[in-house]
N, C-alpha and C. Protein backbone atom coordinates (compact mmCIF):
# COMPACT_ATOMS: atom_id res chain seq x y z
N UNK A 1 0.83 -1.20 0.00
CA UNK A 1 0.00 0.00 0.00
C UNK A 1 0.87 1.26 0.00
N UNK A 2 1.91 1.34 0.88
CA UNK A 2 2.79 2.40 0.62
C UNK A 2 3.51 2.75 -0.43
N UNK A 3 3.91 1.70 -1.23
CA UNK A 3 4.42 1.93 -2.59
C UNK A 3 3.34 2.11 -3.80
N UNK A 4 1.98 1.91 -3.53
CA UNK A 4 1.22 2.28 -4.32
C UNK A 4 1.01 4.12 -4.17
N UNK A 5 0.76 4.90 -2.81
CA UNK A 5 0.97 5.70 -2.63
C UNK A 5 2.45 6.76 -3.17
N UNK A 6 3.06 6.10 -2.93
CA UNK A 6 4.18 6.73 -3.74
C UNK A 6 4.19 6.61 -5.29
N UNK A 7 4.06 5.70 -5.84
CA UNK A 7 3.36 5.89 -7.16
C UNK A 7 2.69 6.71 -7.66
N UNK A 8 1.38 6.98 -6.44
CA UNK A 8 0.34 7.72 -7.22
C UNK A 8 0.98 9.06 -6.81
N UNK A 9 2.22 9.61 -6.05
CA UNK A 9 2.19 10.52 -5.74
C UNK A 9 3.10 11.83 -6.71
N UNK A 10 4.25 10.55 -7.04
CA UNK A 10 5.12 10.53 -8.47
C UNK A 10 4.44 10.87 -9.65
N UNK A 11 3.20 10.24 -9.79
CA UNK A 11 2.35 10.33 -11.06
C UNK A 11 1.64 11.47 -11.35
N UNK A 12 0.94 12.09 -10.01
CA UNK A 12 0.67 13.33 -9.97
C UNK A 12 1.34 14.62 -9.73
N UNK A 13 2.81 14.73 -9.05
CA UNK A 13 3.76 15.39 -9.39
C UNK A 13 3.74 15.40 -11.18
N UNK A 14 4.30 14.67 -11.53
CA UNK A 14 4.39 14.65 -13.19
C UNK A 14 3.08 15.07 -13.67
N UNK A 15 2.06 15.15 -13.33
CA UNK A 15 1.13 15.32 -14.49
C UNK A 15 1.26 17.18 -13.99
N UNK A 16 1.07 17.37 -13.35
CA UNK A 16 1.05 18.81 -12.81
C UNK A 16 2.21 19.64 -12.70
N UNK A 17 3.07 19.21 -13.55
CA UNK A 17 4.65 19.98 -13.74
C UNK A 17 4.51 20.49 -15.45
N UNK A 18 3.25 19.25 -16.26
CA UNK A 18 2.89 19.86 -17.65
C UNK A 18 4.04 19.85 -18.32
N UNK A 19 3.24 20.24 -19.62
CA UNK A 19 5.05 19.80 -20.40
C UNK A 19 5.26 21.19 -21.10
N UNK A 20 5.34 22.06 -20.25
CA UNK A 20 5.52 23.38 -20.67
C UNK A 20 4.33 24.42 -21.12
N UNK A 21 3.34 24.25 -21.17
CA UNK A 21 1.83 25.17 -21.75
C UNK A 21 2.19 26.49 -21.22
N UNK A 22 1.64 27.05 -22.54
CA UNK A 22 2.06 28.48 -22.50
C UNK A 22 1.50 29.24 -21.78
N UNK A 23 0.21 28.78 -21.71
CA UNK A 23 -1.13 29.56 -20.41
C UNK A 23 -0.45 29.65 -19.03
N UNK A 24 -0.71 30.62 -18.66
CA UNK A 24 -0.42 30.90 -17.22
C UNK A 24 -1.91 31.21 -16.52
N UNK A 25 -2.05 30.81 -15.31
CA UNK A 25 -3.75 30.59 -14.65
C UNK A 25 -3.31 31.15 -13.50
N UNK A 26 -4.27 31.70 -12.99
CA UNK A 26 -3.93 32.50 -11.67
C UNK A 26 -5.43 32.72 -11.17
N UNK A 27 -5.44 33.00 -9.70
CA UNK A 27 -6.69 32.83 -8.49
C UNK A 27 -7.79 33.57 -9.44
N UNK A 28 -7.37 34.70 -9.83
CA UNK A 28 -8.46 35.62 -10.40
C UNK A 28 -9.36 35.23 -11.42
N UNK A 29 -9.03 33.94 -12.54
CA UNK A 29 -10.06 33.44 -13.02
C UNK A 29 -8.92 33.90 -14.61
N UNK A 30 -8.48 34.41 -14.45
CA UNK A 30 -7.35 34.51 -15.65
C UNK A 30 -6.74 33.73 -16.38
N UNK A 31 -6.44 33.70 -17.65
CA UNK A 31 -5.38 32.64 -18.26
C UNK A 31 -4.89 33.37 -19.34
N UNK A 32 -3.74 34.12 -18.89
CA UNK A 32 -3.13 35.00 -19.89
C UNK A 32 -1.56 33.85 -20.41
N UNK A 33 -1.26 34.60 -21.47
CA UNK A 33 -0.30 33.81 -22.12
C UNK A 33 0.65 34.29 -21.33
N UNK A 34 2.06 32.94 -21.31
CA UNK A 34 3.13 33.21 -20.42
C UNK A 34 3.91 34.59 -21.05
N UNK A 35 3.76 34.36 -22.24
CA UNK A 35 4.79 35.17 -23.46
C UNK A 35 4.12 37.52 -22.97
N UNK A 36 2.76 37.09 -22.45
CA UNK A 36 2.29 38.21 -22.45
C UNK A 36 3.03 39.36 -21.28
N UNK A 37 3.05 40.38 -21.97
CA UNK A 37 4.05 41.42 -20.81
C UNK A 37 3.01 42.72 -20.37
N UNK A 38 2.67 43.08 -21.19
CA UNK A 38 1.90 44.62 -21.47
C UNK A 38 0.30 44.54 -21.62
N UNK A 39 -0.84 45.72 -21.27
CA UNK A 39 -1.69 45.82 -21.84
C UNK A 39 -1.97 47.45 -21.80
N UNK A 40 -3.21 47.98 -22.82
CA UNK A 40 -3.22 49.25 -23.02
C UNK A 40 -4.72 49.41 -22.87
N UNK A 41 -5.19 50.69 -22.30
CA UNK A 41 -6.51 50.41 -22.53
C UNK A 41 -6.98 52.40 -23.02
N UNK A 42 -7.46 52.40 -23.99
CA UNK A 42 -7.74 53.72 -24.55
C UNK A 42 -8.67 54.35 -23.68
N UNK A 43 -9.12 55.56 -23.71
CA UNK A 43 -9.75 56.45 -23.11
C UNK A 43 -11.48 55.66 -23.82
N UNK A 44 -12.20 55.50 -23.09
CA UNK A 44 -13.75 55.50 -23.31
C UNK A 44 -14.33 56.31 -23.37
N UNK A 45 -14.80 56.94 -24.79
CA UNK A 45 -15.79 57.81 -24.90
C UNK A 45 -17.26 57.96 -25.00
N UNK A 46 -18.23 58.84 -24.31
CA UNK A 46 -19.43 58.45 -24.06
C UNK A 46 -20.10 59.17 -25.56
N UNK A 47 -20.64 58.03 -26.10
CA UNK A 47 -21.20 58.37 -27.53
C UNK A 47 -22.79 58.48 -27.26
N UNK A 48 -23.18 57.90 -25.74
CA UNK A 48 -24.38 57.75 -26.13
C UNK A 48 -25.44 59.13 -25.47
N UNK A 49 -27.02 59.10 -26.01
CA UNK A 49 -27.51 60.26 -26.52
C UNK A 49 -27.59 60.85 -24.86
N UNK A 50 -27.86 60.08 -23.97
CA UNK A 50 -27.93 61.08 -22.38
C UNK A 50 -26.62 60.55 -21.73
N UNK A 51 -25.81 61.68 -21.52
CA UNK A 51 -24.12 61.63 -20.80
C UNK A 51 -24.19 62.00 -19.61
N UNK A 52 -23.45 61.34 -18.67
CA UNK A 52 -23.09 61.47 -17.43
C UNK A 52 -21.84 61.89 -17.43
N UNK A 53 -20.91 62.77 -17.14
CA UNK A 53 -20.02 63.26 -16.88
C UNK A 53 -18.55 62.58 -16.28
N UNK A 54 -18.84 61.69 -15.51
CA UNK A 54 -17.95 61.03 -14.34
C UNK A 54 -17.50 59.78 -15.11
N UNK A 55 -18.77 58.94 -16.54
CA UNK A 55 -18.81 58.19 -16.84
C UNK A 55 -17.55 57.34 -17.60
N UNK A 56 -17.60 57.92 -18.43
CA UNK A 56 -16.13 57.72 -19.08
C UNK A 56 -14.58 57.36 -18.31
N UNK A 57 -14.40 58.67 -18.07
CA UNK A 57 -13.21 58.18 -16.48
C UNK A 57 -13.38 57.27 -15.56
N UNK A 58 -14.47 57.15 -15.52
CA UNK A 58 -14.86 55.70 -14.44
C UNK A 58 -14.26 54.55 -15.09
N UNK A 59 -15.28 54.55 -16.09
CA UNK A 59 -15.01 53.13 -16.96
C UNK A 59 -13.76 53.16 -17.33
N UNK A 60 -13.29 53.61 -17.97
CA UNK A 60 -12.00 53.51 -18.22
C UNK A 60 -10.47 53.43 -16.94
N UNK A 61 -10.80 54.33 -15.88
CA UNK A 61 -9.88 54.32 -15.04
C UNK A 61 -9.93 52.51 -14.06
N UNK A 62 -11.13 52.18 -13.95
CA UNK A 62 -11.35 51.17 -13.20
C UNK A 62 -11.35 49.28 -14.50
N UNK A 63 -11.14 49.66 -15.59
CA UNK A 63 -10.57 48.97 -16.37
C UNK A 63 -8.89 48.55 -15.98
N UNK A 64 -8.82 50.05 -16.54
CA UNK A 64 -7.09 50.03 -16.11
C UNK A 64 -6.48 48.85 -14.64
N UNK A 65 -7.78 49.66 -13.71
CA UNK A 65 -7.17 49.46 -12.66
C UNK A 65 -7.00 47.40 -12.14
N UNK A 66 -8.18 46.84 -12.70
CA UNK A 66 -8.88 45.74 -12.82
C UNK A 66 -7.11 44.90 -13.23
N UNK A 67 -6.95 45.31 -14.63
CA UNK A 67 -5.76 44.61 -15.08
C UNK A 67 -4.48 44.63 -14.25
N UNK A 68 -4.23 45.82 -13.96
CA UNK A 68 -3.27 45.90 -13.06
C UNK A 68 -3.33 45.53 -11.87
N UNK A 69 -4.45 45.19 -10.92
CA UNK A 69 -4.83 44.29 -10.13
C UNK A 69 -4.61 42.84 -9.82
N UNK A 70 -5.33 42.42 -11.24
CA UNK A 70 -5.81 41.00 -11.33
C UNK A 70 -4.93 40.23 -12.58
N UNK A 71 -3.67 40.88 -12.85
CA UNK A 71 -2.57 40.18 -13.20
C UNK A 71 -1.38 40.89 -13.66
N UNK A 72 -0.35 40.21 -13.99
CA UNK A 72 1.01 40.36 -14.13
C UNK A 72 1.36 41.56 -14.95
N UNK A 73 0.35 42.09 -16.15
CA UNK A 73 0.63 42.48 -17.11
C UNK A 73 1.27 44.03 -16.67
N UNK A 74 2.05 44.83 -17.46
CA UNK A 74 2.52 46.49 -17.12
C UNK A 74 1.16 47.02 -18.17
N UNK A 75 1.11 48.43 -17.78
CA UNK A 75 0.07 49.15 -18.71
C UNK A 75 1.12 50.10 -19.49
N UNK A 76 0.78 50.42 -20.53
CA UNK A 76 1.36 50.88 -21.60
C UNK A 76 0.30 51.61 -22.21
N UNK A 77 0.83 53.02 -22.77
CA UNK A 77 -0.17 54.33 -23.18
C UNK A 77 -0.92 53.63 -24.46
N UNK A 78 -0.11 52.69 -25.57
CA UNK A 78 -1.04 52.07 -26.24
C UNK A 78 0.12 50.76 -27.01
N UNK A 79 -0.53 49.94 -27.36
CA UNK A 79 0.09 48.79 -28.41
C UNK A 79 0.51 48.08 -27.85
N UNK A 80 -0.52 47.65 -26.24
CA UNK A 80 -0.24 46.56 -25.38
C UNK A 80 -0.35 45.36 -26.22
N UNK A 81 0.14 44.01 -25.60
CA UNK A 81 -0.13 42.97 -25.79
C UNK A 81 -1.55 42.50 -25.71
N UNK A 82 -2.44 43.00 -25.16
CA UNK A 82 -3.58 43.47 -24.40
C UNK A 82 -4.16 44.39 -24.66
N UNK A 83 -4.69 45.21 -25.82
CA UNK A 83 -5.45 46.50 -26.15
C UNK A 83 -6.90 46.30 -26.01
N UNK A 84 -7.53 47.49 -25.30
CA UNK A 84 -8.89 47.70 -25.27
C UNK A 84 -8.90 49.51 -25.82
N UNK A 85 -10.23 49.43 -26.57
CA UNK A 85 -10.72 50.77 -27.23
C UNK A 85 -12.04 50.30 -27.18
N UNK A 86 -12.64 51.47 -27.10
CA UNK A 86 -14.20 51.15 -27.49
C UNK A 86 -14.89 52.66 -27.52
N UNK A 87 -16.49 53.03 -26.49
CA UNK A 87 -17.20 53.32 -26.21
C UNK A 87 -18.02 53.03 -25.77
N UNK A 88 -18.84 54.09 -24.76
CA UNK A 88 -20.16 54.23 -23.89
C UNK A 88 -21.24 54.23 -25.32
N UNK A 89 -22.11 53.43 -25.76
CA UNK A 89 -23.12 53.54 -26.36
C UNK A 89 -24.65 53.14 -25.86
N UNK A 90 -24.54 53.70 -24.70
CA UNK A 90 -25.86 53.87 -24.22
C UNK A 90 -25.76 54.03 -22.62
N UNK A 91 -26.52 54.84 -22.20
CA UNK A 91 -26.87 55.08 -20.90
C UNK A 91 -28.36 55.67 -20.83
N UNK A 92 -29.02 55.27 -19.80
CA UNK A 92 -30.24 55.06 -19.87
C UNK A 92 -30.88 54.72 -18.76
N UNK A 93 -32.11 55.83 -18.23
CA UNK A 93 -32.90 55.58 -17.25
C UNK A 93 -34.29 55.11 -17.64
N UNK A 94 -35.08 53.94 -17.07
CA UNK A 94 -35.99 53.52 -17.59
C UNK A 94 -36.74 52.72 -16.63
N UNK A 95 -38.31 53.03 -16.71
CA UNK A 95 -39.25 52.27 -15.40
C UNK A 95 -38.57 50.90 -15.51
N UNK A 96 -38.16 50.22 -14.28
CA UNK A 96 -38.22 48.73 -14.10
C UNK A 96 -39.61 48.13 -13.52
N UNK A 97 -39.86 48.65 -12.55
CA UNK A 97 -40.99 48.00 -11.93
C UNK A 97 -42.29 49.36 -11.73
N UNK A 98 -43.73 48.60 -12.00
CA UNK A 98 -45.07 49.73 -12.20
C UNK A 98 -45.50 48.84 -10.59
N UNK A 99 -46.40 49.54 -9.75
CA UNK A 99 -47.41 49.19 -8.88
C UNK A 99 -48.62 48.64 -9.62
N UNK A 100 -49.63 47.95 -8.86
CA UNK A 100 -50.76 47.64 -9.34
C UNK A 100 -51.50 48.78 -10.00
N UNK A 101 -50.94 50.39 -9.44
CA UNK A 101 -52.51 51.37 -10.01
C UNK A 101 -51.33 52.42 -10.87
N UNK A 102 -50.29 51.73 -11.70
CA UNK A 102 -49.51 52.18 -12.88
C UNK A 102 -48.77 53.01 -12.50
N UNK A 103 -47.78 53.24 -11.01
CA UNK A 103 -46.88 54.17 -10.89
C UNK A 103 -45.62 53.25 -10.72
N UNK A 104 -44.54 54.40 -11.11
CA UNK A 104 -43.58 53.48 -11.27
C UNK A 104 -42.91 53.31 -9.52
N UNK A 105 -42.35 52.04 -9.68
CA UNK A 105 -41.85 51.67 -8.48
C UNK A 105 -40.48 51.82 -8.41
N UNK A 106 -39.80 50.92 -9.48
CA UNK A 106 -38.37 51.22 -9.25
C UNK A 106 -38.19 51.69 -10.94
N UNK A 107 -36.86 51.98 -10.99
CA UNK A 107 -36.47 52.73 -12.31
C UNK A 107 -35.01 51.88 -12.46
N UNK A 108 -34.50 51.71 -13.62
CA UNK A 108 -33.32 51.15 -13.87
C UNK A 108 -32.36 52.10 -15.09
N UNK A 109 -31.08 52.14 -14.41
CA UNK A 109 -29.72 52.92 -14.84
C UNK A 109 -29.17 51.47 -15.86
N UNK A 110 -29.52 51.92 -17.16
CA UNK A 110 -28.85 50.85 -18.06
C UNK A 110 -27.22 51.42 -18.99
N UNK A 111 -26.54 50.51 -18.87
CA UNK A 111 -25.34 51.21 -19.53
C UNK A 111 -24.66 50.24 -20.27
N UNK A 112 -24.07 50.35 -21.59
CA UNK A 112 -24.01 49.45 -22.56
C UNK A 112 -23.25 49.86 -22.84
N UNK A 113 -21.39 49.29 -23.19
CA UNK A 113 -20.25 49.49 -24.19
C UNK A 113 -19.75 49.22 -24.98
N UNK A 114 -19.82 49.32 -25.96
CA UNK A 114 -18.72 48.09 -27.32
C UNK A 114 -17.79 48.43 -26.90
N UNK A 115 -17.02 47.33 -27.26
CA UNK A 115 -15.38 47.14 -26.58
C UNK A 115 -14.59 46.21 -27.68
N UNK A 116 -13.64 46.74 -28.24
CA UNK A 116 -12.71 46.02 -29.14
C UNK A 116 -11.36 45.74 -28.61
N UNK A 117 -11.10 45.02 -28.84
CA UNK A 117 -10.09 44.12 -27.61
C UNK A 117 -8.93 43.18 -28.78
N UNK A 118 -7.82 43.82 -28.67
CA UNK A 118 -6.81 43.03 -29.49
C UNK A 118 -5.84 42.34 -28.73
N UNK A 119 -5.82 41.18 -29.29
CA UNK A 119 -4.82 39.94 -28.49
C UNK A 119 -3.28 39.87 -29.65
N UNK A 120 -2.46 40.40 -28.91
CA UNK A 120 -1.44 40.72 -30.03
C UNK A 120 -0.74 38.88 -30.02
N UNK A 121 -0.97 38.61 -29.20
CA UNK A 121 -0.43 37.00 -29.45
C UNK A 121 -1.27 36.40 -29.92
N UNK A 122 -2.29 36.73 -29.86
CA UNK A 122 -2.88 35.46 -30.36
C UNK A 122 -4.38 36.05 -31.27
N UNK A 123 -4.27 37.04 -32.07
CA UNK A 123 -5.73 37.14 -32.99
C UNK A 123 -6.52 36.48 -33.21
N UNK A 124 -6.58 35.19 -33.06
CA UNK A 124 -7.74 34.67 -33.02
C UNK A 124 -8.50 34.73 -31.67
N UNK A 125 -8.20 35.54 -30.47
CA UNK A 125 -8.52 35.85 -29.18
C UNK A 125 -9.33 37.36 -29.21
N UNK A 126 -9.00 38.06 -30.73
CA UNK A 126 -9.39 39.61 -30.55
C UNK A 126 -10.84 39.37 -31.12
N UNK A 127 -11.23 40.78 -30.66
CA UNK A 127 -12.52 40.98 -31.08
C UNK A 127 -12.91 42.49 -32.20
N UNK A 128 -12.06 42.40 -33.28
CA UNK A 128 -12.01 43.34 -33.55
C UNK A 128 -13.67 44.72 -34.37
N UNK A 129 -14.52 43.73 -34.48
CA UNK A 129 -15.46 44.03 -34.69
C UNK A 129 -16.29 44.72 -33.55
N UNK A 130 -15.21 44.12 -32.61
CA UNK A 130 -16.17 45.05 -31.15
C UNK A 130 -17.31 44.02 -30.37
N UNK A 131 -17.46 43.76 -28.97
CA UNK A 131 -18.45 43.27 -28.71
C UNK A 131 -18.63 43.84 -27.36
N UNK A 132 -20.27 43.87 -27.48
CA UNK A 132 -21.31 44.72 -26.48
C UNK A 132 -21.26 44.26 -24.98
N UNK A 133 -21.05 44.67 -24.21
CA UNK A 133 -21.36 44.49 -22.81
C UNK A 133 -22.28 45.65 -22.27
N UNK A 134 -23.49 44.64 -21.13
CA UNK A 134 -24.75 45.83 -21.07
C UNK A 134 -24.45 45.19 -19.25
N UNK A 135 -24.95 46.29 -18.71
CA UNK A 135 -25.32 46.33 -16.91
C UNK A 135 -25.78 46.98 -16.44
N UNK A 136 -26.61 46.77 -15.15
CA UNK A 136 -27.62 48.26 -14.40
C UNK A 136 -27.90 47.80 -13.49
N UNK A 137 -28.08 48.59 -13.02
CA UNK A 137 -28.88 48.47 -11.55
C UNK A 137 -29.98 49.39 -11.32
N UNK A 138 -31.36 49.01 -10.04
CA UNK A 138 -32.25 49.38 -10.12
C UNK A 138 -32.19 50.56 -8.96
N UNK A 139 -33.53 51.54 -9.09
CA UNK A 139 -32.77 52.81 -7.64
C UNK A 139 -34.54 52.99 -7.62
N UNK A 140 -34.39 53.68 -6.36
CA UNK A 140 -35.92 54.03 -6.23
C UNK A 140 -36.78 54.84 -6.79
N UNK A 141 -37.59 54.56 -7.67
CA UNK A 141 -38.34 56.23 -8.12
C UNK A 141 -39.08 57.29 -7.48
N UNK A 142 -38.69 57.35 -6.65
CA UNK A 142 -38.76 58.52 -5.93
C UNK A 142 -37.44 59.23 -5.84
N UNK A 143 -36.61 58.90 -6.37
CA UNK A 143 -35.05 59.61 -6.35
C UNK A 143 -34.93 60.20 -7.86
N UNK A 144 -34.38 60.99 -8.03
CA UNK A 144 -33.92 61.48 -9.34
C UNK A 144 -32.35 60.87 -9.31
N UNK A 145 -32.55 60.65 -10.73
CA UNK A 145 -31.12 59.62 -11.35
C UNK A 145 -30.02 61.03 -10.85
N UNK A 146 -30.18 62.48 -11.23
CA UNK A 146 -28.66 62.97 -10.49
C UNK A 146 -28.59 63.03 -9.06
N UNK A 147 -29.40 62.14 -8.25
CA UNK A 147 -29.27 61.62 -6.83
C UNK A 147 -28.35 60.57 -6.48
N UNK A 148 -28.90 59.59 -7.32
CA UNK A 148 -28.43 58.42 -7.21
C UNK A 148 -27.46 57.81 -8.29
N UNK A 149 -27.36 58.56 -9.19
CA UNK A 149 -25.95 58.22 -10.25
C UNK A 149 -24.56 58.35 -9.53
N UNK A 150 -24.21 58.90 -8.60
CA UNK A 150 -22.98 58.83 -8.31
C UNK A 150 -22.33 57.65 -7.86
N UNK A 151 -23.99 56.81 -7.01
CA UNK A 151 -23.37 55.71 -6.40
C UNK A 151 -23.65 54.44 -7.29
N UNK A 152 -24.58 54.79 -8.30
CA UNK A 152 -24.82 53.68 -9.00
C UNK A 152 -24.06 53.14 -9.77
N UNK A 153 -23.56 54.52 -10.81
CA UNK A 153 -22.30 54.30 -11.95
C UNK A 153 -21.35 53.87 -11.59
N UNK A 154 -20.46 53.54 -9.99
CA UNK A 154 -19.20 52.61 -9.88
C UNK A 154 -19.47 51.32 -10.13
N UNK A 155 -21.00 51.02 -9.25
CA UNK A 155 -21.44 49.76 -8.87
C UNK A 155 -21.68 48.55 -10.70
N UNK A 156 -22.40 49.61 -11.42
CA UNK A 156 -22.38 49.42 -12.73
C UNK A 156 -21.25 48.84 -13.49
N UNK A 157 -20.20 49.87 -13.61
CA UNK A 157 -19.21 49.93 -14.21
C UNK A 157 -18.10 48.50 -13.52
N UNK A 158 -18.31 48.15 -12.35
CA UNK A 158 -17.67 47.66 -11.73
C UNK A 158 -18.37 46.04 -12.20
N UNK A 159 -19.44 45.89 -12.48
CA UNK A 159 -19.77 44.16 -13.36
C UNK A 159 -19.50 44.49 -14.71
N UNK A 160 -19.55 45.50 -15.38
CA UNK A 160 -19.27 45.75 -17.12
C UNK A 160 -17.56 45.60 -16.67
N UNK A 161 -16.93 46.07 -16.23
CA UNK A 161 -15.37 45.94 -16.12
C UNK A 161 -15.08 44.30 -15.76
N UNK A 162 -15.80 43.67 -14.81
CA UNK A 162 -15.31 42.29 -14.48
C UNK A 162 -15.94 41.34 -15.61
N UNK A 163 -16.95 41.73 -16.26
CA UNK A 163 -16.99 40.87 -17.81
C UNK A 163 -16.70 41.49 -18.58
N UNK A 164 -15.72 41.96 -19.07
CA UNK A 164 -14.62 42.38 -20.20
C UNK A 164 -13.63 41.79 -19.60
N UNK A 165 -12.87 42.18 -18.19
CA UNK A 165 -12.24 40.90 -18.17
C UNK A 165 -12.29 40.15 -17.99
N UNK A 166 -13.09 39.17 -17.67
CA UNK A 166 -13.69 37.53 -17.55
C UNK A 166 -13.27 37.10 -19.62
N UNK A 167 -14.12 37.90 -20.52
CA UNK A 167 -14.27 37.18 -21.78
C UNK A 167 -12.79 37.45 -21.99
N UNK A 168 -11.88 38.84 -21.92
CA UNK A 168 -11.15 39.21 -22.07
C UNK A 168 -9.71 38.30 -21.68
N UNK A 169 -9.76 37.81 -20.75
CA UNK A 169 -8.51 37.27 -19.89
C UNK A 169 -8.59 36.01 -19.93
N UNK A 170 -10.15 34.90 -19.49
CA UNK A 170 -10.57 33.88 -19.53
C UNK A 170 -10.96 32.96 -20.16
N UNK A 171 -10.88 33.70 -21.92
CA UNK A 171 -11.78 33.17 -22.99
C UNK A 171 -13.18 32.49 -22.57
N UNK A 172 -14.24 33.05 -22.18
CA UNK A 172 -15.46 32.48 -21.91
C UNK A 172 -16.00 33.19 -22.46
């Protein structure tokens, strides 16, 4: 029995030493290439028809910040290994929930970005056509959205930032 244990223990050492894979995996849900050094992420501009002010710098600063967080990579002003560009194409307040006698109950902050994302190692990883990420959250209607936008738009921006990098970093 003890030499079967040592066997199996040999066997699983070896399988988990790999025979070199280029992926590197880390706690955060990441699997960036070993070869990868850099990423860049452009300024986000708000294209869409009602603008929030704060919006843009948000999204974009808490992008930045996400990568440099949640892995190895350096940031670079542009022509990362890792490039993101896009835009804000939509922001948007809109009834979520009516009462039984047609008033609104809650209201929802919708915010939507295309995001084009180049994988300099590996292009078949980019998205150069751009793809949409949408998120919101709901606030009370009895509040006016320049009440409650200050605290909503991190909270927002902060699931649109963790799925860009989820598809971005994770391939999912």
């Amino acid at each position: 029995m003890k030499g079967f244990r040592i066997i199996c223990a040999v066997a699983l050492l070896a399988a988990l030493s790999g025979c070199g894979v280029s992926i590197k995996y880390s706690l955060s849900g990441a699997s960036i290439p070993a070869d990868a050094r850099t990423f860049s992420v452009a300024y986000f501009p708000n294209n869409a028809t009602m603008v929030s002010p704060i919006l843009s710098s948000t999204l974009t600063d808490a992008l930045v910040d996400m990568f440099s967080r949640r892995t190895r990579l350096m940031q670079v002003d542009e022509g990362g290994d890792f490039a993101f560009e896009g835009e804000i194409v939509n922001y948007t307040s809109t009834t979520a929930s009516v009462s039984s006698d047609d008033y609104a109950l809650l209201n929802r902050l919708t915010i939507t970005v295309r995001v084009r994302f180049t994988n300099a190692l590996d292009e078949s990883q980019s998205w150069p056509g751009g793809r949409t990420f949408t998120a919101y959250e709901d606030y009370d209607s009895s509040l006016l959205l320049t009440e409650v936008e200050g605290d909503l738009i991190p909270q927002i921006v902060d699931k649109l930032v963790t799925d860009i990098f989820m598809a971005s970093a994770s391939n999912w």
